[in-house]
PDB file of N, CA and C in Angstrom:
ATOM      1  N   UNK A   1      18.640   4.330 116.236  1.00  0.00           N
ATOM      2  CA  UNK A   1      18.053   3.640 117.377  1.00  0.00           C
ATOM      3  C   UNK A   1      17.809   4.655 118.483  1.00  0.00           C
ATOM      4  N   UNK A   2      16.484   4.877 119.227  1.00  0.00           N
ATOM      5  CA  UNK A   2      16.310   5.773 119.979  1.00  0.00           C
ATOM      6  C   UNK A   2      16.590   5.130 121.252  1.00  0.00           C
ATOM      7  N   UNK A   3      17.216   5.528 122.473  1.00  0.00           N
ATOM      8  CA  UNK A   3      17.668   5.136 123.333  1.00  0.00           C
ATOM      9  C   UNK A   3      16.066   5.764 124.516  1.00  0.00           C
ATOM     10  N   UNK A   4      15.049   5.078 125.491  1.00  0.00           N
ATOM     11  CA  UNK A   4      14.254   5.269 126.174  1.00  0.00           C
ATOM     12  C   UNK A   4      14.760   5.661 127.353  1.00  0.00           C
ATOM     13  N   UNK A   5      14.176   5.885 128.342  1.00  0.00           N
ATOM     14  CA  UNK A   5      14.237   6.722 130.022  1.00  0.00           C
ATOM     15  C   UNK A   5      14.567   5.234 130.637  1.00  0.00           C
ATOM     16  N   UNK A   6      14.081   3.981 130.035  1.00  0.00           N
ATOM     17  CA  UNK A   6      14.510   2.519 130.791  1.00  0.00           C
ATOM     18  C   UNK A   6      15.876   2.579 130.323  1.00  0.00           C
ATOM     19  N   UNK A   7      16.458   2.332 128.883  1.00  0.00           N
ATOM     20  CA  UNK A   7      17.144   1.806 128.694  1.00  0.00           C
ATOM     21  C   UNK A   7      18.593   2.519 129.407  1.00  0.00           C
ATOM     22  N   UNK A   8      18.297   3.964 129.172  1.00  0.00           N
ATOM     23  CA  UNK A   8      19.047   5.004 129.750  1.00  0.00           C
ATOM     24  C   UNK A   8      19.694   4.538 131.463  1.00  0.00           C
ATOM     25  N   UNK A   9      18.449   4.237 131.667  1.00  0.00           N
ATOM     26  CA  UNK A   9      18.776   3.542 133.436  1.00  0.00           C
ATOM     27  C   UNK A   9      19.772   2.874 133.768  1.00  0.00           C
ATOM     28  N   UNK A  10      19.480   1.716 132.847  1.00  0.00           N
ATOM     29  CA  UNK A  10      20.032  -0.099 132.414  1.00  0.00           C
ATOM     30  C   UNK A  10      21.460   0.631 132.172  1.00  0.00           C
ATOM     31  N   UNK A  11      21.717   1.447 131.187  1.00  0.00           N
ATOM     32  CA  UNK A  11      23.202   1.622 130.963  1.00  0.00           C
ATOM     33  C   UNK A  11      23.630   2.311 132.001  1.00  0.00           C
ATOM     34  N   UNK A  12      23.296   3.104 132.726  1.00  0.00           N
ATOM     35  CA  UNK A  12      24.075   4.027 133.276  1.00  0.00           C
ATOM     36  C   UNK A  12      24.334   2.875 135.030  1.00  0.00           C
ATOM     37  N   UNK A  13      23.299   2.349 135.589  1.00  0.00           N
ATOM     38  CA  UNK A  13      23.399   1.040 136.499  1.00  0.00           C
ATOM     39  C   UNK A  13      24.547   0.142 135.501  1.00  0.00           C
ATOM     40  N   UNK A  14      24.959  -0.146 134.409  1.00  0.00           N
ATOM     41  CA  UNK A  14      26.183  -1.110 133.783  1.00  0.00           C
ATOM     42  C   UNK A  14      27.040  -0.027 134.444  1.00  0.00           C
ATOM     43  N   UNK A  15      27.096   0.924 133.885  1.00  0.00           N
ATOM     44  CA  UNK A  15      28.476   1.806 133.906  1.00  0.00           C
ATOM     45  C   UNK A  15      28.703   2.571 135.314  1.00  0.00           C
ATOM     46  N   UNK A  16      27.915   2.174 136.226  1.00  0.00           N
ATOM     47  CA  UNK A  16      27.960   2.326 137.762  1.00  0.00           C
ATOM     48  C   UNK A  16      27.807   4.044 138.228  1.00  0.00           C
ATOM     49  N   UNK A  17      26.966   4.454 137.250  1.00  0.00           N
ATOM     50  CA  UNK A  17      26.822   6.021 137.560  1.00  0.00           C
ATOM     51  C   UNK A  17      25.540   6.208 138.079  1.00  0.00           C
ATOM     52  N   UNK A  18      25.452   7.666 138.801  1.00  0.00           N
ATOM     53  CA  UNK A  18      24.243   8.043 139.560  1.00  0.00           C
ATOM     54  C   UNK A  18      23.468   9.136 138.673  1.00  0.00           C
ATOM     55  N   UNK A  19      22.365   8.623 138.033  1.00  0.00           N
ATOM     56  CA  UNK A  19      21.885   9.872 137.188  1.00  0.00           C
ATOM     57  C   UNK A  19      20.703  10.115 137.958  1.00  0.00           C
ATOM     58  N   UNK A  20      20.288  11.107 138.206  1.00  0.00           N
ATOM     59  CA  UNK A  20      19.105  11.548 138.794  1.00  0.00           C
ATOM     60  C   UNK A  20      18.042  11.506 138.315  1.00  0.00           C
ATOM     61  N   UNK A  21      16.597  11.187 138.714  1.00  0.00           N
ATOM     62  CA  UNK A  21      15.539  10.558 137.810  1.00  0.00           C
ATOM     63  C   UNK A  21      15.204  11.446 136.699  1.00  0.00           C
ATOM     64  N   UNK A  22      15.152  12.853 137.073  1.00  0.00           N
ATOM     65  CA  UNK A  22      14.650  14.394 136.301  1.00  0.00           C
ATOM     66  C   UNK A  22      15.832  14.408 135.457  1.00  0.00           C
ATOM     67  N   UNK A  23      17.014  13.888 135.346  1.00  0.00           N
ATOM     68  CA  UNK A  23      18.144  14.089 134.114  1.00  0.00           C
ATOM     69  C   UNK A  23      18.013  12.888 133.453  1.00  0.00           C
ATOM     70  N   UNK A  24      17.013  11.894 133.311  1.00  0.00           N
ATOM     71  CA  UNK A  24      17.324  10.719 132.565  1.00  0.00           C
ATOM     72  C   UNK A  24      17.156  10.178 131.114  1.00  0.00           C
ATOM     73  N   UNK A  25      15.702  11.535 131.324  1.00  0.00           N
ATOM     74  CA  UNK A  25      15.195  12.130 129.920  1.00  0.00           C
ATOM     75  C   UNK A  25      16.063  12.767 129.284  1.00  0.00           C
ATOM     76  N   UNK A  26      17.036  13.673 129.377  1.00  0.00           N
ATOM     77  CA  UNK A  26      18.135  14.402 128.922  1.00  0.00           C
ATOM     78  C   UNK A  26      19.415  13.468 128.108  1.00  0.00           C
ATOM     79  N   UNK A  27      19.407  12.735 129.404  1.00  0.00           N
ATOM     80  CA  UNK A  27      20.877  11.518 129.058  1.00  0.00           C
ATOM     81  C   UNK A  27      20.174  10.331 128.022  1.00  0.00           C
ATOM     82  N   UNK A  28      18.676   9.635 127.929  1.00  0.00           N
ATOM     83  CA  UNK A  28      18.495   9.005 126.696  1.00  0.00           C
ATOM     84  C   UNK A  28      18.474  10.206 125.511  1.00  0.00           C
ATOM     85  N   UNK A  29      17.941  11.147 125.496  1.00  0.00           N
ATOM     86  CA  UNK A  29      18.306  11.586 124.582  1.00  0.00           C
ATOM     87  C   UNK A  29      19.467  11.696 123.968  1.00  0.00           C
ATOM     88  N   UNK A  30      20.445  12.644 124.542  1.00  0.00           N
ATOM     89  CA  UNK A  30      22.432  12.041 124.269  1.00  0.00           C
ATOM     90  C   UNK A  30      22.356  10.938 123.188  1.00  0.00           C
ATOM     91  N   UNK A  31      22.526  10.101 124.793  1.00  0.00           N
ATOM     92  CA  UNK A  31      22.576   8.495 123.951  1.00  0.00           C
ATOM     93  C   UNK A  31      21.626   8.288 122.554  1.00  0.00           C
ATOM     94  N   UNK A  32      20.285   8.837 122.456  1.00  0.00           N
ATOM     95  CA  UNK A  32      20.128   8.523 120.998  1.00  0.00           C
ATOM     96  C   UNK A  32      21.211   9.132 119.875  1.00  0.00           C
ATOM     97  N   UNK A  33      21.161  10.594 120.373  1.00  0.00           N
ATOM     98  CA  UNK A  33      21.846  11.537 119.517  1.00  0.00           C
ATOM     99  C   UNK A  33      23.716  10.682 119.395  1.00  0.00           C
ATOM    100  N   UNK A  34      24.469  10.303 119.843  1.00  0.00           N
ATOM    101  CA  UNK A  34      25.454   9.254 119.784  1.00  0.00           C
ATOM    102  C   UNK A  34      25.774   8.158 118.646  1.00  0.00           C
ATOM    103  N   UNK A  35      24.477   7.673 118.910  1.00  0.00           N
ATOM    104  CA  UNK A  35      23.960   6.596 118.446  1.00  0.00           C
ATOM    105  C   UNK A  35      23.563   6.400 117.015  1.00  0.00           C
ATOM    106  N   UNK A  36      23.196   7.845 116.722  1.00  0.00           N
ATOM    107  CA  UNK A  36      22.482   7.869 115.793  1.00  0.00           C
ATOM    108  C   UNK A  36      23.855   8.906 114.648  1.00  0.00           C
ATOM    109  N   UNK A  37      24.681   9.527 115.382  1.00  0.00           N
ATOM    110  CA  UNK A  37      26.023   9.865 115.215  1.00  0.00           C
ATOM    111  C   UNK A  37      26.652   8.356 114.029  1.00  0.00           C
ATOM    112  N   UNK A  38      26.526   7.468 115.239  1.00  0.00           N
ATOM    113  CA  UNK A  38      27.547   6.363 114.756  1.00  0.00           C
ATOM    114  C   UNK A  38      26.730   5.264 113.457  1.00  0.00           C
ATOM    115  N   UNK A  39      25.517   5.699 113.441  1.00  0.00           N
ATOM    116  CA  UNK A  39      24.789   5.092 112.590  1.00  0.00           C
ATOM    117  C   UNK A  39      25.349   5.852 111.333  1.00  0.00           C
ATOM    118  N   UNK A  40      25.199   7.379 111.099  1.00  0.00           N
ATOM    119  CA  UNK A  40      25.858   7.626 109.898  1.00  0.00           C
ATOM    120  C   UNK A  40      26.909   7.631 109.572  1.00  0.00           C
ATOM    121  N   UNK A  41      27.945   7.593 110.729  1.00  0.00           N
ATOM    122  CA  UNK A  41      29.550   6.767 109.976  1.00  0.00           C
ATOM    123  C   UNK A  41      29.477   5.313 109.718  1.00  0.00           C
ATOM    124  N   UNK A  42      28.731   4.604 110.178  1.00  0.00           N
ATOM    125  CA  UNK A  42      28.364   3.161 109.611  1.00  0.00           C
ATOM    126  C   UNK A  42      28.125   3.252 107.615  1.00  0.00           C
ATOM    127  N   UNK A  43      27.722   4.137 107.328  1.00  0.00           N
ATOM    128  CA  UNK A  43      26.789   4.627 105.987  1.00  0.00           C
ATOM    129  C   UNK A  43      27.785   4.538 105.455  1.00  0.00           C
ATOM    130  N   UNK A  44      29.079   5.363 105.817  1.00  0.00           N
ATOM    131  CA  UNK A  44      30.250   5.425 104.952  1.00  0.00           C
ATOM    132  C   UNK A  44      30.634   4.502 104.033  1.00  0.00           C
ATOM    133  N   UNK A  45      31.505   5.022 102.742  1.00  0.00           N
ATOM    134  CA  UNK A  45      31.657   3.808 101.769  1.00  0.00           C
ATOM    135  C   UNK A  45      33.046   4.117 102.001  1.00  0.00           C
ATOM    136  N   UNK A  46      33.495   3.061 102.479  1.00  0.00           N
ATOM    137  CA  UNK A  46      35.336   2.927 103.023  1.00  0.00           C
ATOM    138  C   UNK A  46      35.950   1.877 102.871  1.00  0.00           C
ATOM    139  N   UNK A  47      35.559   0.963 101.502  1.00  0.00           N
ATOM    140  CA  UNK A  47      36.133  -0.278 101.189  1.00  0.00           C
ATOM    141  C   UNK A  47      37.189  -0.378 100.041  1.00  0.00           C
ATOM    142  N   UNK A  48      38.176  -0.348 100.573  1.00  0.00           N
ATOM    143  CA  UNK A  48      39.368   0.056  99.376  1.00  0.00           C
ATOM    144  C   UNK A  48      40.396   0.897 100.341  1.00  0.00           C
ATOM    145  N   UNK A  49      39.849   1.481 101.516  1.00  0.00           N
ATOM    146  CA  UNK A  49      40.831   2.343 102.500  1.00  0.00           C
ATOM    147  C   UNK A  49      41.839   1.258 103.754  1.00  0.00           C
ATOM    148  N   UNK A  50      42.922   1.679 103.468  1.00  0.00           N
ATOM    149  CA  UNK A  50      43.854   0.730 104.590  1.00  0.00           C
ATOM    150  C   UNK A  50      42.773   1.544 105.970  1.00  0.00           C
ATOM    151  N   UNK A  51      43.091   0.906 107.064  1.00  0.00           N
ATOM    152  CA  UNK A  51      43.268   0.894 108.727  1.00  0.00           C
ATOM    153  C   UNK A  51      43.326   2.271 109.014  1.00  0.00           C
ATOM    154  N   UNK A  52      44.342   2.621 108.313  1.00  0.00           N
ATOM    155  CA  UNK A  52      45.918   3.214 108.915  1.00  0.00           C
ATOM    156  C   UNK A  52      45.728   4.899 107.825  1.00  0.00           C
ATOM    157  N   UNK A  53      45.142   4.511 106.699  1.00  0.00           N
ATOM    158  CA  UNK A  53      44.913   5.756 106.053  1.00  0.00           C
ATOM    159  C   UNK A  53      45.200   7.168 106.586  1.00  0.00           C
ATOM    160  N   UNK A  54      44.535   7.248 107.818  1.00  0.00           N
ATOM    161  CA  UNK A  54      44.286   8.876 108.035  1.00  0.00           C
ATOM    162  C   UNK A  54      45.267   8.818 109.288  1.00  0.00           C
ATOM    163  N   UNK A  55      46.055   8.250 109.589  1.00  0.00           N
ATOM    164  CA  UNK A  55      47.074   8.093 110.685  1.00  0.00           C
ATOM    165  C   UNK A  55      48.211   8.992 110.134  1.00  0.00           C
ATOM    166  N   UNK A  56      48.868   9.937 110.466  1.00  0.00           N
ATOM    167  CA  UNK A  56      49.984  10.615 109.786  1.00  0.00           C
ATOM    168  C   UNK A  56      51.056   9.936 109.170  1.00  0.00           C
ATOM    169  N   UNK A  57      51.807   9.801 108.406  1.00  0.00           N
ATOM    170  CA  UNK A  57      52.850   9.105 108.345  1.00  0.00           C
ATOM    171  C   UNK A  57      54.129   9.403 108.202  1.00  0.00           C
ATOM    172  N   UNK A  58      55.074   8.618 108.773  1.00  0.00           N
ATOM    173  CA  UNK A  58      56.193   8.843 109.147  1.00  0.00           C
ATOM    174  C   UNK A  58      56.199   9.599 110.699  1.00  0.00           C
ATOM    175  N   UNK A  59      55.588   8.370 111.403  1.00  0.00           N
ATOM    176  CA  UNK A  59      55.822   8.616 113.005  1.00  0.00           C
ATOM    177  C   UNK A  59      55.201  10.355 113.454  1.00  0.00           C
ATOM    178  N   UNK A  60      56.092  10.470 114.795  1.00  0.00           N
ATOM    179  CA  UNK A  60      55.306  12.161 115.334  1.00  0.00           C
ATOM    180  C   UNK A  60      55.843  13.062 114.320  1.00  0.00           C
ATOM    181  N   UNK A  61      54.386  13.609 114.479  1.00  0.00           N
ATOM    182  CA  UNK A  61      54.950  15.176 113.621  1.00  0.00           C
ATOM    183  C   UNK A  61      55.768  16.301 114.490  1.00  0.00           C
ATOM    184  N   UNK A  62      56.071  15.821 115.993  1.00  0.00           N
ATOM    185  CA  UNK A  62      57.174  16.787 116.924  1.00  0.00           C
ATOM    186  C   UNK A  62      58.168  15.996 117.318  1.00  0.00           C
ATOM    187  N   UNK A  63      59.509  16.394 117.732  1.00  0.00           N
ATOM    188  CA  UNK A  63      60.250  15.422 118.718  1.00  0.00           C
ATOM    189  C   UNK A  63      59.856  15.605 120.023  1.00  0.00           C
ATOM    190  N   UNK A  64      59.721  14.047 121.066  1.00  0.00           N
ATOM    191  CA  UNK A  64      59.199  14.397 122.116  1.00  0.00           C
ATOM    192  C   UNK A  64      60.195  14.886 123.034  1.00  0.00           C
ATOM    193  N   UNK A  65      60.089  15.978 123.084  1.00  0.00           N
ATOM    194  CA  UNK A  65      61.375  16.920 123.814  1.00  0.00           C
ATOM    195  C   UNK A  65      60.461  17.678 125.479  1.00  0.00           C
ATOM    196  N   UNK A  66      61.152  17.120 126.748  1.00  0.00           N
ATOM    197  CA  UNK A  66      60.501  18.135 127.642  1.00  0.00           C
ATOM    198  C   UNK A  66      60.358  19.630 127.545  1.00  0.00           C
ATOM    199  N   UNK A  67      58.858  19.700 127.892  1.00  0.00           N
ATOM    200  CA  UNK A  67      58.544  21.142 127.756  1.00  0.00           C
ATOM    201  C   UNK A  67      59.260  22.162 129.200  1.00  0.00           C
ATOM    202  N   UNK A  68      59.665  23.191 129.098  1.00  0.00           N
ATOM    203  CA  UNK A  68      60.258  23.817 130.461  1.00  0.00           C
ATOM    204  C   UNK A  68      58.917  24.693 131.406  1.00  0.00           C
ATOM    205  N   UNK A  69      57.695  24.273 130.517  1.00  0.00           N
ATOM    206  CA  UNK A  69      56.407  24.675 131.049  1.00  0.00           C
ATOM    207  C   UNK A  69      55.334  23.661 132.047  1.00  0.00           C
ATOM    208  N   UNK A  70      56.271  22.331 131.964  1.00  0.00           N
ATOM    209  CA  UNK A  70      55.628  21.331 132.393  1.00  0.00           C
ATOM    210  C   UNK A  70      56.259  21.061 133.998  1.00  0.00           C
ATOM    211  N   UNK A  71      54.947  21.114 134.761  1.00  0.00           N
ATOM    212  CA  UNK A  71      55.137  20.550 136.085  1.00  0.00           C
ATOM    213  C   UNK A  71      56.342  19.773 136.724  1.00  0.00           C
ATOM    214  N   UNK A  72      57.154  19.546 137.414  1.00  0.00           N
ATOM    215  CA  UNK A  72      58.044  18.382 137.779  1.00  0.00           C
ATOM    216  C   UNK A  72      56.935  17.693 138.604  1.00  0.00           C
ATOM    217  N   UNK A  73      56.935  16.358 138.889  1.00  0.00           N
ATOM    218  CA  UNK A  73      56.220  15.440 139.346  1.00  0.00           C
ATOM    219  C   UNK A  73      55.836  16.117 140.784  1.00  0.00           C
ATOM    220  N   UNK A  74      56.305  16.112 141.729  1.00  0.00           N
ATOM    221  CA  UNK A  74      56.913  16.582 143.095  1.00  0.00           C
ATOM    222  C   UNK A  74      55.616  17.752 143.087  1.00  0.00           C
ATOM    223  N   UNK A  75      55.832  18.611 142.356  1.00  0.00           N
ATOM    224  CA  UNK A  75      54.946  19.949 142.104  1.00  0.00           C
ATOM    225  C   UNK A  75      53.545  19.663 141.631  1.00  0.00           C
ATOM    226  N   UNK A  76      53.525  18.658 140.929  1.00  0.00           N
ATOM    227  CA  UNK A  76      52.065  18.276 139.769  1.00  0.00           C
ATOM    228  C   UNK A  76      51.511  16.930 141.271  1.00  0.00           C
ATOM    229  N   UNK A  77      51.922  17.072 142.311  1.00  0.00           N
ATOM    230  CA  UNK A  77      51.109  15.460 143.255  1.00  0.00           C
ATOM    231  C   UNK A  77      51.231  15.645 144.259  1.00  0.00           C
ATOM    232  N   UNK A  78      51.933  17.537 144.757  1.00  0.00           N
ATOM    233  CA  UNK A  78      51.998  17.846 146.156  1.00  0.00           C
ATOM    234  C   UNK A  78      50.476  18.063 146.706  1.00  0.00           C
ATOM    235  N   UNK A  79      49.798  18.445 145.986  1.00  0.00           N
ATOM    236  CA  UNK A  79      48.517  18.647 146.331  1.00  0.00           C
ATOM    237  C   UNK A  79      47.191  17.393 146.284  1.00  0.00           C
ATOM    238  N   UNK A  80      47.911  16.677 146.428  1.00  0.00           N
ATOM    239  CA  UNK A  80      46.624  14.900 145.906  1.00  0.00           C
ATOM    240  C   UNK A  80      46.795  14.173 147.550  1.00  0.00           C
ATOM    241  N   UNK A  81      45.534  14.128 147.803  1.00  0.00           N
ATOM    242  CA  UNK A  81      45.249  13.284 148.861  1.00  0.00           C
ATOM    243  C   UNK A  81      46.441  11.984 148.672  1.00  0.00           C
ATOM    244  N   UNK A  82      46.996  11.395 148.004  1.00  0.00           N
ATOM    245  CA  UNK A  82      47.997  10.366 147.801  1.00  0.00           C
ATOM    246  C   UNK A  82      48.604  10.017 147.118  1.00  0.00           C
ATOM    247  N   UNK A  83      49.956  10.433 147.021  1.00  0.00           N
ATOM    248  CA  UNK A  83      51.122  10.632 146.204  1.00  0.00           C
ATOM    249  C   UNK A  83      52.233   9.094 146.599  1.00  0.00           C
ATOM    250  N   UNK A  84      52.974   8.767 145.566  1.00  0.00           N
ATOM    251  CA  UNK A  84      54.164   8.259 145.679  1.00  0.00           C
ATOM    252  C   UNK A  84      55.093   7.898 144.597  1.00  0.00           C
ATOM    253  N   UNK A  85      56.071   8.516 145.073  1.00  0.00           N
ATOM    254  CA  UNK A  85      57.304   8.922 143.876  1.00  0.00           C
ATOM    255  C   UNK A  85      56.788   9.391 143.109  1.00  0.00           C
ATOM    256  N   UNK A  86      55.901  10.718 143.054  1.00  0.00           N
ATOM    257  CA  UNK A  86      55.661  11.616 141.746  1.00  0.00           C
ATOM    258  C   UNK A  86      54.894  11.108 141.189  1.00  0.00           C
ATOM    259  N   UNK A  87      53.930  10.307 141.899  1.00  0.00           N
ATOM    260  CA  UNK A  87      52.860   9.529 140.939  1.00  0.00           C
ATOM    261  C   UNK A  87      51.566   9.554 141.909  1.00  0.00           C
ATOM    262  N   UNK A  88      50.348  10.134 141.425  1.00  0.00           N
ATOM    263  CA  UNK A  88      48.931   9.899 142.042  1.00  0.00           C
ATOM    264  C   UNK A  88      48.811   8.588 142.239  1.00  0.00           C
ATOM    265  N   UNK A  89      47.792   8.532 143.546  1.00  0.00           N
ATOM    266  CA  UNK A  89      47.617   6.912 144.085  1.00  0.00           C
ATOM    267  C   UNK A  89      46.224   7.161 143.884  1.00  0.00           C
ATOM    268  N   UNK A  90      45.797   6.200 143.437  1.00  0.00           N
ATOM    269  CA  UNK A  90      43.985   6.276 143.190  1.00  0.00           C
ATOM    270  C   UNK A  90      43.472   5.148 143.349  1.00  0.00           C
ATOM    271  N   UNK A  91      41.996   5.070 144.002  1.00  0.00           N
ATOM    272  CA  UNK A  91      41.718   3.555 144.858  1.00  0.00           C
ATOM    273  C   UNK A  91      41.697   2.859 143.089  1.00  0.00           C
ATOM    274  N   UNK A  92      41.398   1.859 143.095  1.00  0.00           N
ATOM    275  CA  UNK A  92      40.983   0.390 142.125  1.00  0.00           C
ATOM    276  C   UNK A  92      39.690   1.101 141.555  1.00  0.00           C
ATOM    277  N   UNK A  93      39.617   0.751 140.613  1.00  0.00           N
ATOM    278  CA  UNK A  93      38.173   1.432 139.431  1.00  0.00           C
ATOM    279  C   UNK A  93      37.301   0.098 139.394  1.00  0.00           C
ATOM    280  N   UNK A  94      37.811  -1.115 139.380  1.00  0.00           N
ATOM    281  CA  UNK A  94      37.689  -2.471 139.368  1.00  0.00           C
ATOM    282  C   UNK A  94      37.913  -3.568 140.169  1.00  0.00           C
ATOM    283  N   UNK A  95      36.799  -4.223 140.874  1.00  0.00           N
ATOM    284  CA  UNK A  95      36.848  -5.005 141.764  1.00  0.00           C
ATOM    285  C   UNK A  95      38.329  -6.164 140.963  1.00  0.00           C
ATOM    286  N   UNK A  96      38.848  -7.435 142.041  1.00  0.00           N
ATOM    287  CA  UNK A  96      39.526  -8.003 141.562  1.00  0.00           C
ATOM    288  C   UNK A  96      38.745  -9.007 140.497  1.00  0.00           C
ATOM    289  N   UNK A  97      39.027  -9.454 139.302  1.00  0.00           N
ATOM    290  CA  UNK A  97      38.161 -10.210 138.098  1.00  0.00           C
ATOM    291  C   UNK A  97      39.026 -11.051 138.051  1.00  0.00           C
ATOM    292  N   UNK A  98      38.025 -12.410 138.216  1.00  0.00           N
ATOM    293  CA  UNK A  98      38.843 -13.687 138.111  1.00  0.00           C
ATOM    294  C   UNK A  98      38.710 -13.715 136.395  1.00  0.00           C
ATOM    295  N   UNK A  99      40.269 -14.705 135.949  1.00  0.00           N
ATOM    296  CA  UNK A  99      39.842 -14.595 134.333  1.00  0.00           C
ATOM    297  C   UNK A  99      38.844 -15.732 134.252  1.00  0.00           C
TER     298      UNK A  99
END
């Protein structure tokens, strides 16, 4: 499915982004190339395969053990316009949605 310079619009106005008119030709293209990605894993013959097949098995392949390379919170949110208790504050991505 080739994705057009309209349709390109239409999605990117859903997904609340600003694409510039001269990049729109660029971004339907993508989107065909995506698209056309997921069309040939559609092709696949995968009837007889569990879910879960290519999932490793027998849980993580590491124990989750702290790394002594990893940030303490304090250090990793001193620098963020809005921190609390070691945790980034970031406005709402999503108006409130009635169910």
């Amino acid at each position: 499915m080739a994705i057009d310079r309209a349709e390109a619009a239409r999605i990117a106005a859903l997904a609340r982004l600003s694409i510039p008119e001269d990049e729109l030709d660029r971004v339907a293209a993508q989107l065909s190339q995506v698209l056309g990605f997921v069309e040939r894993l559609s092709a696949l013959d995968l009837a007889g395969l569990e879910p879960t097949a290519f999932a490793p098995a027998g849980g993580p392949l590491r124990p989750d053990e702290p790394d002594p390379r990893t940030l303490p919170p304090g250090t990793a949110t001193e620098g963020a316009p809005e921190a609390e208790d070691g945790y980034f504050l970031v406005p709402p991505v999503l108006e409130a949605l009635e169910p």
